[in-house]
C-alpha atoms as a PDB file:
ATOM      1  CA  UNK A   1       3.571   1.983  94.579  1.00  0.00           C
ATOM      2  CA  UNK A   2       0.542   1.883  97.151  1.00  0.00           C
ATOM      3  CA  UNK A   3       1.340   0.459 100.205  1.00  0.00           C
ATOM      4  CA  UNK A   4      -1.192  -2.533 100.523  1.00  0.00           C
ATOM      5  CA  UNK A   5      -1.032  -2.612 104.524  1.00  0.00           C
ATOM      6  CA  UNK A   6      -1.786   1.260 105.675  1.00  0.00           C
ATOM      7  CA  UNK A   7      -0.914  -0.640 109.660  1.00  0.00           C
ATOM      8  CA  UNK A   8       2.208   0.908 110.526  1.00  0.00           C
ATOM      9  CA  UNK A   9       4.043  -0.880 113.120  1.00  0.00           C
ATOM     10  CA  UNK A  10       7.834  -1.119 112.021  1.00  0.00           C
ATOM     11  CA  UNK A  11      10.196   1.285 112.411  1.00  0.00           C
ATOM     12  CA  UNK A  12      13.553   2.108 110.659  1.00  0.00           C
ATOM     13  CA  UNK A  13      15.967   5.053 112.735  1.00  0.00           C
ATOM     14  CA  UNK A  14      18.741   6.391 111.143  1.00  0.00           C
ATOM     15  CA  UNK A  15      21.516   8.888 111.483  1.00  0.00           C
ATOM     16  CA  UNK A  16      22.234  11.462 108.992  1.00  0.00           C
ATOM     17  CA  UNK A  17      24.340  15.086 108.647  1.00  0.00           C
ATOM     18  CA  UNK A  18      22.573  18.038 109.083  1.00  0.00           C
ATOM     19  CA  UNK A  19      22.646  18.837 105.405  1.00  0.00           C
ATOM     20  CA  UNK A  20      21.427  15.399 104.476  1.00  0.00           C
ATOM     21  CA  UNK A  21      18.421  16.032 106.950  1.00  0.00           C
ATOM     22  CA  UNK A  22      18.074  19.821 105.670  1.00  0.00           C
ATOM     23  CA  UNK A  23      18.009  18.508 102.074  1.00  0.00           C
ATOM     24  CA  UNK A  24      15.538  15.923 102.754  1.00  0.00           C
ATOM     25  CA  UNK A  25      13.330  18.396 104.685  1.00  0.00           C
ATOM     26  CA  UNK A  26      13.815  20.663 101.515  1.00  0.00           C
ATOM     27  CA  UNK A  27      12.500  17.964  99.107  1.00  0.00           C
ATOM     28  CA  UNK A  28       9.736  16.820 101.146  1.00  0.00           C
ATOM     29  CA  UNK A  29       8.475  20.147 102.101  1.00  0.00           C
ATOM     30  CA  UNK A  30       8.258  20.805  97.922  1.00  0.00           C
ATOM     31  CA  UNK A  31       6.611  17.729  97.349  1.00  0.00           C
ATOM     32  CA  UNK A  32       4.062  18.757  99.990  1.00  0.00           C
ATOM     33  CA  UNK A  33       5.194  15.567 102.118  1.00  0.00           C
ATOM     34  CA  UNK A  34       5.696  15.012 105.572  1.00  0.00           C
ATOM     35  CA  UNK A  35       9.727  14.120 106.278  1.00  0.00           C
ATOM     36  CA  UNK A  36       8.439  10.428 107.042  1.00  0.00           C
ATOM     37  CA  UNK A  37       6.017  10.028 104.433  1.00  0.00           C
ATOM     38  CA  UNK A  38       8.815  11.764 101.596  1.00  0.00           C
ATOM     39  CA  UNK A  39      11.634   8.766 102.991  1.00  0.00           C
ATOM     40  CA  UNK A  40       9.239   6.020 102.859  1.00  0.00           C
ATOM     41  CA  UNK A  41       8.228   6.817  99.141  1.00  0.00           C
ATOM     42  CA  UNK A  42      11.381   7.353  98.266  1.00  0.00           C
ATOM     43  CA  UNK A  43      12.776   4.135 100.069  1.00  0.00           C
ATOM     44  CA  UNK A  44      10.206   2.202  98.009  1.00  0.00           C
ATOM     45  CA  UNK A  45      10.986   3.835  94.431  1.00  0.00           C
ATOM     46  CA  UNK A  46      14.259   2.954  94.791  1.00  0.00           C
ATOM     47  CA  UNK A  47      13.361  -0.584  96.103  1.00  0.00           C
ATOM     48  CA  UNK A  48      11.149  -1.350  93.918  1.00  0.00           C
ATOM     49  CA  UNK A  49      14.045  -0.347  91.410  1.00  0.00           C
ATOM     50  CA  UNK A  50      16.452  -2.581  92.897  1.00  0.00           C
ATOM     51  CA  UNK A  51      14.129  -5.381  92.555  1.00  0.00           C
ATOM     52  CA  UNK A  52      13.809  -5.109  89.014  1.00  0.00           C
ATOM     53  CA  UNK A  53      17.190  -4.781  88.610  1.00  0.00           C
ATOM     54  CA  UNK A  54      17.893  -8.231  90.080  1.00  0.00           C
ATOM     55  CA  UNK A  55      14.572  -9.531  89.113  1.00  0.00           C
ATOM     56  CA  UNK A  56      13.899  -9.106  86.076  1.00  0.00           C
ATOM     57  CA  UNK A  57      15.365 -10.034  82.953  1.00  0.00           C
ATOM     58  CA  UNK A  58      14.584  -8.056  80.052  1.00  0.00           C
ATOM     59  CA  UNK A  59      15.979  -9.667  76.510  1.00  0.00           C
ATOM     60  CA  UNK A  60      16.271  -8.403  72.858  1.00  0.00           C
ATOM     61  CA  UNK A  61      13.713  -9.796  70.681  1.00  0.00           C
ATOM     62  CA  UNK A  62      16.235 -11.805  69.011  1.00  0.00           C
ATOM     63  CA  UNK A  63      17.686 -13.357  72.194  1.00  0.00           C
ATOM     64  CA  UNK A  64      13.963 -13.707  73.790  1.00  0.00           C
ATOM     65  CA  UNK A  65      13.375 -15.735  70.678  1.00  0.00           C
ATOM     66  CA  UNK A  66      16.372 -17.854  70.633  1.00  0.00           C
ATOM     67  CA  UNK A  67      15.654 -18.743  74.313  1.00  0.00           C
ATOM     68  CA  UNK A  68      12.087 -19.960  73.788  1.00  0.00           C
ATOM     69  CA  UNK A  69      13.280 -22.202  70.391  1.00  0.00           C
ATOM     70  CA  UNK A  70      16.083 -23.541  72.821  1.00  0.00           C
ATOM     71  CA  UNK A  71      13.140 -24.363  75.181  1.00  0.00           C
ATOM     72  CA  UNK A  72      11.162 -26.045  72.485  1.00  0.00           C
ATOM     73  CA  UNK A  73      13.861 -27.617  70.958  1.00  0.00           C
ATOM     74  CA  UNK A  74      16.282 -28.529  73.745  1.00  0.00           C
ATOM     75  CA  UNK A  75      19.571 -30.125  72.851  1.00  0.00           C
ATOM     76  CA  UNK A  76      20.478 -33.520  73.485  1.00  0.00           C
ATOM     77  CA  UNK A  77      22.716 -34.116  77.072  1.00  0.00           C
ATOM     78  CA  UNK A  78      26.353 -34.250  76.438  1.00  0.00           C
ATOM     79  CA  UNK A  79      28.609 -36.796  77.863  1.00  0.00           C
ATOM     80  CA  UNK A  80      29.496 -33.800  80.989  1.00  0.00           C
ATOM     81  CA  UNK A  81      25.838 -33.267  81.429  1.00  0.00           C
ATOM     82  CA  UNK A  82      25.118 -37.025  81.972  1.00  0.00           C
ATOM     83  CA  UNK A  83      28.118 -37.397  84.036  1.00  0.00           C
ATOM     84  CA  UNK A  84      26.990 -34.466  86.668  1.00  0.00           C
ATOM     85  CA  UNK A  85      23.338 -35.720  86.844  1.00  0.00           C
ATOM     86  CA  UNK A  86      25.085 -38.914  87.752  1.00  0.00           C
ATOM     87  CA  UNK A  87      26.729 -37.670  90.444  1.00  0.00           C
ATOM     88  CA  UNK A  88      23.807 -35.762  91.463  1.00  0.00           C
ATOM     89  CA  UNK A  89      21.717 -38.542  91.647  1.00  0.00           C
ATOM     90  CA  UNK A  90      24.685 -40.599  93.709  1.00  0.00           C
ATOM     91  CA  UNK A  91      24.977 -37.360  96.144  1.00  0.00           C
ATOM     92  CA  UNK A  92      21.179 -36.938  96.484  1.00  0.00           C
ATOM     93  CA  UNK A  93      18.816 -39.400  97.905  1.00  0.00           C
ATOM     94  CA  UNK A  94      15.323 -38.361  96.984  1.00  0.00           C
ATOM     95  CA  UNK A  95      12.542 -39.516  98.864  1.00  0.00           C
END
């Protein structure tokens, strides 16, 4: 993902083992990436993964469609859906 501000003025430090830095420095050096520039891609993959993870909600076709009928067709409010938007509207001024 392309970073869309290139002006760098936040830093992260860390502390690491040596063979966690060596192994980094190994990976970076094959990808033909400084050490910075190889943890700040990476850092953002796996971000950007997270993200989606919590994010996103990916559905079966089945269940996608059973969700939008349920939105075109809602069902009608039970007796405990009535009684907690009464209380909500009790607890909650609007304004």
């Amino acid at each position: 993902m392309p970073q869309t501000n290139t002006e760098r003025n936040e830093r992260i430090n860390l502390r690491l083992s040596t063979v966690a830095k060596q192994r980094i420095q190994r990976a970076a050096s094959a990808e033909g990436k400084t050490v910075s520039a190889f943890i700040v891609s990476s850092a953002l993959d796996s971000a950007e993964k997270a993200i989606e993870r919590y994010e996103i909600m990916t559905l079966v076709r089945k269940d996608a469609m059973r969700f939008f009928q349920a939105l075109e067709n809602p069902s009608a409010p039970n007796d405990r859906l009535r009684a907690a938007l009464n209380e909500h509207e009790e607890r909650v001024k609007s304004r």
